[in-house]
N, C-alpha and C. Protein backbone atom coordinates (compact mmCIF):
# COMPACT_ATOMS: atom_id res chain seq x y z
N UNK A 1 -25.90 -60.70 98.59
CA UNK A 1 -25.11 -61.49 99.54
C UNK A 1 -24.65 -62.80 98.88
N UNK A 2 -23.12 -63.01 98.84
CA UNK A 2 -22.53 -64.29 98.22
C UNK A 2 -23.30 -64.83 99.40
N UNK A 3 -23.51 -66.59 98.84
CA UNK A 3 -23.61 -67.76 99.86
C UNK A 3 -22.05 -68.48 99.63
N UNK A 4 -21.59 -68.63 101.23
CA UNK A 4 -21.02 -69.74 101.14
C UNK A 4 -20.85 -71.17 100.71
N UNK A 5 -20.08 -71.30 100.23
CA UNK A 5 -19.75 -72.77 99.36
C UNK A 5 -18.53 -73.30 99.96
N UNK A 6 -18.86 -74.97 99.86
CA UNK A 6 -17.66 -75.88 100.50
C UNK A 6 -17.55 -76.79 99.74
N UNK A 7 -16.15 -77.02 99.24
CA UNK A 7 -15.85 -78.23 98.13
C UNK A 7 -15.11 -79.26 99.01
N UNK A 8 -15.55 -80.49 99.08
CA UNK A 8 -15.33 -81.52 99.73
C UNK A 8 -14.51 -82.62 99.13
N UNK A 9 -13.66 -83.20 99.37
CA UNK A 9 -12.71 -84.38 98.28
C UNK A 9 -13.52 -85.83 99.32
N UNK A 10 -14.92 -86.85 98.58
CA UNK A 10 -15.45 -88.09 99.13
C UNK A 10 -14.96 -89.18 98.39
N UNK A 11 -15.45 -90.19 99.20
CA UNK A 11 -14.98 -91.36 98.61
C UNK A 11 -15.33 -91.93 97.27
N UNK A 12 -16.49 -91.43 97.25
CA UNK A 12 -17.21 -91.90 96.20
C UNK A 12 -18.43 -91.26 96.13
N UNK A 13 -18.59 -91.03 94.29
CA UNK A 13 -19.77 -90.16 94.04
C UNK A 13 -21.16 -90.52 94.22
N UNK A 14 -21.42 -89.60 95.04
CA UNK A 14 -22.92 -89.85 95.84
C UNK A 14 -24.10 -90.05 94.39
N UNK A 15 -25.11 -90.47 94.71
CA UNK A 15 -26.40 -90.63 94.12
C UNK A 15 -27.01 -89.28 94.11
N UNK A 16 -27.80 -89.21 93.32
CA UNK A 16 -28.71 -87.63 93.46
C UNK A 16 -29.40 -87.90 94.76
N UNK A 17 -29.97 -88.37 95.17
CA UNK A 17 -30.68 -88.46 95.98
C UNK A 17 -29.95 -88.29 97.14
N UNK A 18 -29.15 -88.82 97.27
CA UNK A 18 -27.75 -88.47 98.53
C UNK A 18 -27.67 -87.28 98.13
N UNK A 19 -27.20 -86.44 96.91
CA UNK A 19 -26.58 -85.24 97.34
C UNK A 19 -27.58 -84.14 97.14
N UNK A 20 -29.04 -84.63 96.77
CA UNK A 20 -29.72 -83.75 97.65
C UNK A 20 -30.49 -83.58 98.97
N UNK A 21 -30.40 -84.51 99.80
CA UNK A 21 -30.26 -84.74 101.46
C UNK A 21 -28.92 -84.33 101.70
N UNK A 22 -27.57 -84.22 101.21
CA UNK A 22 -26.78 -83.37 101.55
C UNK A 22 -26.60 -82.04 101.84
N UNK A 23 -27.53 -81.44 100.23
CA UNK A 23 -27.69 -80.20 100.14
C UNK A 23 -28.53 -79.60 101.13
N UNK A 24 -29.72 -80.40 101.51
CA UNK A 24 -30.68 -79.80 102.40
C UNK A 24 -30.37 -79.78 103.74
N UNK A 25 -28.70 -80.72 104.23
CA UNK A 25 -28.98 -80.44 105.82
C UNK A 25 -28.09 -79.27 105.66
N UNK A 26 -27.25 -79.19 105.20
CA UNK A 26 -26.31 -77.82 105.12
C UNK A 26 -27.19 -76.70 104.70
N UNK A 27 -28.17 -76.70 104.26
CA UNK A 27 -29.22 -75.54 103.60
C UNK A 27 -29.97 -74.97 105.29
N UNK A 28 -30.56 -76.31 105.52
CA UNK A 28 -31.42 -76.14 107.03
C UNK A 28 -30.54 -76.05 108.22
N UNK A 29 -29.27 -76.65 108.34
CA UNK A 29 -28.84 -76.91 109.33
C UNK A 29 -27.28 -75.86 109.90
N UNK A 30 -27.22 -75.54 111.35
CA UNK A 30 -26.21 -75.07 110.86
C UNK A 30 -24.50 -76.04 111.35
N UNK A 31 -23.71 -75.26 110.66
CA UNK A 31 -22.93 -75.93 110.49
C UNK A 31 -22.30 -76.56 111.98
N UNK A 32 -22.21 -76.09 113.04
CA UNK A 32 -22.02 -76.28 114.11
C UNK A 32 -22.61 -77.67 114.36
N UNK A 33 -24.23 -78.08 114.13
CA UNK A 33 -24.85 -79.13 114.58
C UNK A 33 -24.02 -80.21 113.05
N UNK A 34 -24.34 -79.86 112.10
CA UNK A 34 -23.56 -80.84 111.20
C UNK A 34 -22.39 -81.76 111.61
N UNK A 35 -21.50 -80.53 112.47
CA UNK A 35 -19.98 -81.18 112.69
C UNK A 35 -19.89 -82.20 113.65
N UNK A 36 -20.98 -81.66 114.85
CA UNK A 36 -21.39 -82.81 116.21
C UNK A 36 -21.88 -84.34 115.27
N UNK A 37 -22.83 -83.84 114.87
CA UNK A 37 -23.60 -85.64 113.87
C UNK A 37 -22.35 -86.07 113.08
N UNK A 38 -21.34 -85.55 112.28
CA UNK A 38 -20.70 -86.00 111.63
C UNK A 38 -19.79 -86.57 112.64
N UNK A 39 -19.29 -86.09 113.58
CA UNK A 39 -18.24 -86.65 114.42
C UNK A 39 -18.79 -87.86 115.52
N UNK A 40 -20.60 -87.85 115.49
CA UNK A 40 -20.65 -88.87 116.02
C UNK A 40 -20.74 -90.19 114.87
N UNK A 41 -20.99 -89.96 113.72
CA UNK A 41 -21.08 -90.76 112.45
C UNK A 41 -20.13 -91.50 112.78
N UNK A 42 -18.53 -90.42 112.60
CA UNK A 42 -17.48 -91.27 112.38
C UNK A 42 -16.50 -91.71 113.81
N UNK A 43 -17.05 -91.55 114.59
CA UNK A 43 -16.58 -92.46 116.22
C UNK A 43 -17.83 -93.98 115.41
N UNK A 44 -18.62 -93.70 115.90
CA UNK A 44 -19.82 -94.90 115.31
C UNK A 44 -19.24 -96.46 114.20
N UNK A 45 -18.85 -95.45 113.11
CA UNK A 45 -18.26 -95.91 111.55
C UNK A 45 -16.58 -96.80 112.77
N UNK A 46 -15.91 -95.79 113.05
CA UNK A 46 -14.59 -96.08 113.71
C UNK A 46 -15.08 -97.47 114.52
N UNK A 47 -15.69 -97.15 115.78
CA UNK A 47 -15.93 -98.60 116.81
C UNK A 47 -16.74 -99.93 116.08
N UNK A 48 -17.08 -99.11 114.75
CA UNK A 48 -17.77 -100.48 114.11
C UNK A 48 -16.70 -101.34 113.24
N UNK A 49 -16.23 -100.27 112.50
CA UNK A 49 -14.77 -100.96 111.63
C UNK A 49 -13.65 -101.58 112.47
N UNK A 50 -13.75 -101.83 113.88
CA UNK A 50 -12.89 -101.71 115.00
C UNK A 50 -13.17 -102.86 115.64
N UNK A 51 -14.29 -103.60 115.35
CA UNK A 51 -15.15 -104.44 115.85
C UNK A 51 -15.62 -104.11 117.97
N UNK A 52 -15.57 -102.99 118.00
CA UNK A 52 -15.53 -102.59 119.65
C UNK A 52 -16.99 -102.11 119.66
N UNK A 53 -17.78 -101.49 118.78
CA UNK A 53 -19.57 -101.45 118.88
C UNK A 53 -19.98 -101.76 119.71
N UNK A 54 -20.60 -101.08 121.13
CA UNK A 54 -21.50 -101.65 121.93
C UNK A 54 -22.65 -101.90 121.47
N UNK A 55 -23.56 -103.14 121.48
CA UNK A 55 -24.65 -103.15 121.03
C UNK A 55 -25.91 -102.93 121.33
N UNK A 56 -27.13 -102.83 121.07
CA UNK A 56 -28.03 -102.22 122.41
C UNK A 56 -28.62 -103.30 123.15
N UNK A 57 -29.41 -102.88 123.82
CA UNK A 57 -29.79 -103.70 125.14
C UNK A 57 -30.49 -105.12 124.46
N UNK A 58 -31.18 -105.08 123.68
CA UNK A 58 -31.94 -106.42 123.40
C UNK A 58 -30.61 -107.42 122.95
N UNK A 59 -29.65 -107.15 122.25
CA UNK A 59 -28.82 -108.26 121.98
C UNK A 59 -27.90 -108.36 123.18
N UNK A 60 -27.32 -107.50 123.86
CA UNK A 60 -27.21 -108.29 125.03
C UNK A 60 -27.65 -109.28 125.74
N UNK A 61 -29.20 -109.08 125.95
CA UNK A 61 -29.78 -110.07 126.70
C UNK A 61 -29.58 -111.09 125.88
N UNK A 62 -29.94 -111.17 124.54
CA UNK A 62 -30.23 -112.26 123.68
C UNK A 62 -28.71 -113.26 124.32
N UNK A 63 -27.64 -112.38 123.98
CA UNK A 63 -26.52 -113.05 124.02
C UNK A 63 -25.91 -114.02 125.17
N UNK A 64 -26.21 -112.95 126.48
CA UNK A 64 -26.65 -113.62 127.64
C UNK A 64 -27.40 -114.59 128.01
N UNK A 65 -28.66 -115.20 127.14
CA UNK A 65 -29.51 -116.06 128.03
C UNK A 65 -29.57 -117.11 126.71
N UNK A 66 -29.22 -117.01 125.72
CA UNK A 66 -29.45 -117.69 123.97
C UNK A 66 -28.94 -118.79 124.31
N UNK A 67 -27.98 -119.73 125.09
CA UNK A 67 -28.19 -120.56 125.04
C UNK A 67 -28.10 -121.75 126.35
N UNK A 68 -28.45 -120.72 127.37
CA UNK A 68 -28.65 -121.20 128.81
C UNK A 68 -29.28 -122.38 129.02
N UNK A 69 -28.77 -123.42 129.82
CA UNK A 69 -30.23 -124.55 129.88
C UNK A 69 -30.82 -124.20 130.99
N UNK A 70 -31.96 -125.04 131.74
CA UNK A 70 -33.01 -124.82 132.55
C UNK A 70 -31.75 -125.19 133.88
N UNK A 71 -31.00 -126.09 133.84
CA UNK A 71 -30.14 -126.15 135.08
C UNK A 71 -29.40 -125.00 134.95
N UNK A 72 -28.97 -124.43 134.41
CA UNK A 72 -27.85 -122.71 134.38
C UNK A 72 -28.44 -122.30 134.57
N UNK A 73 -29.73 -122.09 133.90
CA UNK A 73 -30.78 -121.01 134.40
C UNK A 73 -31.23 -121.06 136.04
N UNK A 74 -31.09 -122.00 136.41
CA UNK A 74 -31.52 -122.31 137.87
C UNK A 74 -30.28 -121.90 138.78
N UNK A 75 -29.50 -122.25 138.42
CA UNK A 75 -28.03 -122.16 139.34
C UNK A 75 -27.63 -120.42 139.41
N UNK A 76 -28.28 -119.46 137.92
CA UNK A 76 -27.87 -118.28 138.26
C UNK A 76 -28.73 -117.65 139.29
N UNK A 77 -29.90 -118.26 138.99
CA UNK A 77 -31.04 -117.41 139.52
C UNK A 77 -30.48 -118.66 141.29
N UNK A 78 -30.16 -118.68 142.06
CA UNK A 78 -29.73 -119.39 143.34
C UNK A 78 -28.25 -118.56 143.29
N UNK A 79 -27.34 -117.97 142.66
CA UNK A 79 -26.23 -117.32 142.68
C UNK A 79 -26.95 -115.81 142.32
N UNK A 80 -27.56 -115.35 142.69
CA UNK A 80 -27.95 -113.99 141.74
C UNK A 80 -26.95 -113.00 141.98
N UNK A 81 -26.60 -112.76 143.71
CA UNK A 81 -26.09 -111.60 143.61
C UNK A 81 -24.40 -111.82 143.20
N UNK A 82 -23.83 -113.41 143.12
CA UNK A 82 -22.65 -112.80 142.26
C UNK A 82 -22.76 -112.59 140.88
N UNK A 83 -24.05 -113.10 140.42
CA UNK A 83 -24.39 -112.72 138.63
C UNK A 83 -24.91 -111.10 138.52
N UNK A 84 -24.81 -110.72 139.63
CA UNK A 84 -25.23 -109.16 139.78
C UNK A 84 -24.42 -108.12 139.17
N UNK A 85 -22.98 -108.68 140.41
CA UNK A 85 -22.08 -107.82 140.09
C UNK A 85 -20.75 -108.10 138.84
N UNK A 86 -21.21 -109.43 138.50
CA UNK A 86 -20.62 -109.67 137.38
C UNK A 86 -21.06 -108.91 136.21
N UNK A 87 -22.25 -108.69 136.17
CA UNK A 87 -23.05 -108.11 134.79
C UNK A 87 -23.25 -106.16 135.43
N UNK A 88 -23.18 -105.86 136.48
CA UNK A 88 -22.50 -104.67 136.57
C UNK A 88 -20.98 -104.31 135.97
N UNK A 89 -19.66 -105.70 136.69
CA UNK A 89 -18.84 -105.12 136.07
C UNK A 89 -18.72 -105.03 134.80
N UNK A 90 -19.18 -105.96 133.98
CA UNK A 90 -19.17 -105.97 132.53
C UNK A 90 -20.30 -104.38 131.91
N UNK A 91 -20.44 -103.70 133.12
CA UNK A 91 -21.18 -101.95 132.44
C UNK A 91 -22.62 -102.47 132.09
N UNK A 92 -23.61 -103.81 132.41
CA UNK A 92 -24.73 -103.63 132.10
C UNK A 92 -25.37 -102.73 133.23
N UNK A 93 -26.87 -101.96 132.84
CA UNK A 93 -27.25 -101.40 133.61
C UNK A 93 -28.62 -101.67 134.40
N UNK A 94 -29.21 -101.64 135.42
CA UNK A 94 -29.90 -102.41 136.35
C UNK A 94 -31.71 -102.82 135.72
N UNK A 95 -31.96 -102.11 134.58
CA UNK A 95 -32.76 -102.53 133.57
C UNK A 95 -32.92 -104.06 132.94
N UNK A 96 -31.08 -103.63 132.36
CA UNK A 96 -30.65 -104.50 131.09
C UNK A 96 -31.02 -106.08 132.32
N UNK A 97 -30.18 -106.00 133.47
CA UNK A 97 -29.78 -106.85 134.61
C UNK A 97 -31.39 -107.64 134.89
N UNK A 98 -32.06 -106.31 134.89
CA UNK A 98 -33.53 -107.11 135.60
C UNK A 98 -34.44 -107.64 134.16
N UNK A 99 -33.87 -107.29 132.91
CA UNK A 99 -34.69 -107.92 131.94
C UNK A 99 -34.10 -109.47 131.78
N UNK A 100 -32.59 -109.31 131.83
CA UNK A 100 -31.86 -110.82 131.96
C UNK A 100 -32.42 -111.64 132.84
N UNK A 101 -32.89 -111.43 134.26
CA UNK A 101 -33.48 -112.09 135.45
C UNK A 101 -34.67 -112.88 134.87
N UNK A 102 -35.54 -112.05 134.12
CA UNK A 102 -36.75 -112.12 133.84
C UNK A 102 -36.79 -113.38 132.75
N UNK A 103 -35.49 -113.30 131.64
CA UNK A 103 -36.08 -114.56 130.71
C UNK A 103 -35.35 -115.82 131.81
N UNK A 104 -34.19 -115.74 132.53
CA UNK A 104 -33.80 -117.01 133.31
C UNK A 104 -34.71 -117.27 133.83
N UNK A 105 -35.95 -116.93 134.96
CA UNK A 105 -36.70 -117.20 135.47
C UNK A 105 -37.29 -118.08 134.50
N UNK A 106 -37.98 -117.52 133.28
CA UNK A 106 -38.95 -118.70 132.54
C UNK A 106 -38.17 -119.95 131.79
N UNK A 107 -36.58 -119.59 131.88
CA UNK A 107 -36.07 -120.90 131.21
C UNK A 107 -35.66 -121.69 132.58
N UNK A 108 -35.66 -121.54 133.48
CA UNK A 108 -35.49 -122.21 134.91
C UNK A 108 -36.62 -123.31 134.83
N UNK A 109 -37.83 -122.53 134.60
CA UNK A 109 -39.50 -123.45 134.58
C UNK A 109 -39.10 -124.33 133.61
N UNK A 110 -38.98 -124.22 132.67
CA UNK A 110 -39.09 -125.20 131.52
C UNK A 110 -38.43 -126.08 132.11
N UNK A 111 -38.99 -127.82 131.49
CA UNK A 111 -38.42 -128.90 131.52
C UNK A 111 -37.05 -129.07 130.76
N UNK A 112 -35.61 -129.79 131.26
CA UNK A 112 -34.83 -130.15 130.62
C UNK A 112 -35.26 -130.75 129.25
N UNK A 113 -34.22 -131.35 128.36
CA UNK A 113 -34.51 -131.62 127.09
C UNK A 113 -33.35 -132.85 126.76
């Protein structure tokens, strides 16, 4: 039985070590699942070169509360439910929403500066 073979035109010549983790997912894998991972690779590669990347949940929050003072922090947490649906419309999800709650609360406590 011939094995199939696929000649590929890349950007640049891989390392041994790359092209034998190449060789082995095409060896183990079949080609069907390859094409799904590769096409999520390059949506991934695309929204990153694109600067559009959603990022995951911890830098959200970070981004959200990084440089809040203890009075913002107070004023959201006394406005909550329009900071609710603001951070719904912006697609956070009621996790992300209740972990954000959670650091305003302790920067609310803290003394101004």
């Amino acid at each position: 039985m011939v094995k199939p073979t696929i000649e590929l035109p890349i950007s640049k010549k891989p390392v041994d070590a790359e092209l034998k983790k190449l060789k082995e997912y095409f060896k183990e894998m079949p080609v069907k699942e390859i094409l799904s991972g590769l096409k999520f690779a390059k949506n991934r590669w695309s929204a990153k070169d694109a600067g559009t990347l959603k990022v995951g949940r911890k830098s959200i929050i970070q981004k959200e509360v990084h440089s809040v003072t203890t009075e913002q922090a107070q004023w959201r947490l006394k406005n909550w439910k329009m900071m609710i649906a603001n951070y719904r419309r912006r697609g956070y999800s009621y996790p992300t929403i209740s972990r954000i709650k959670k650091i305003l609360i302790q920067k609310s406590k803290k003394t101004s500066k």
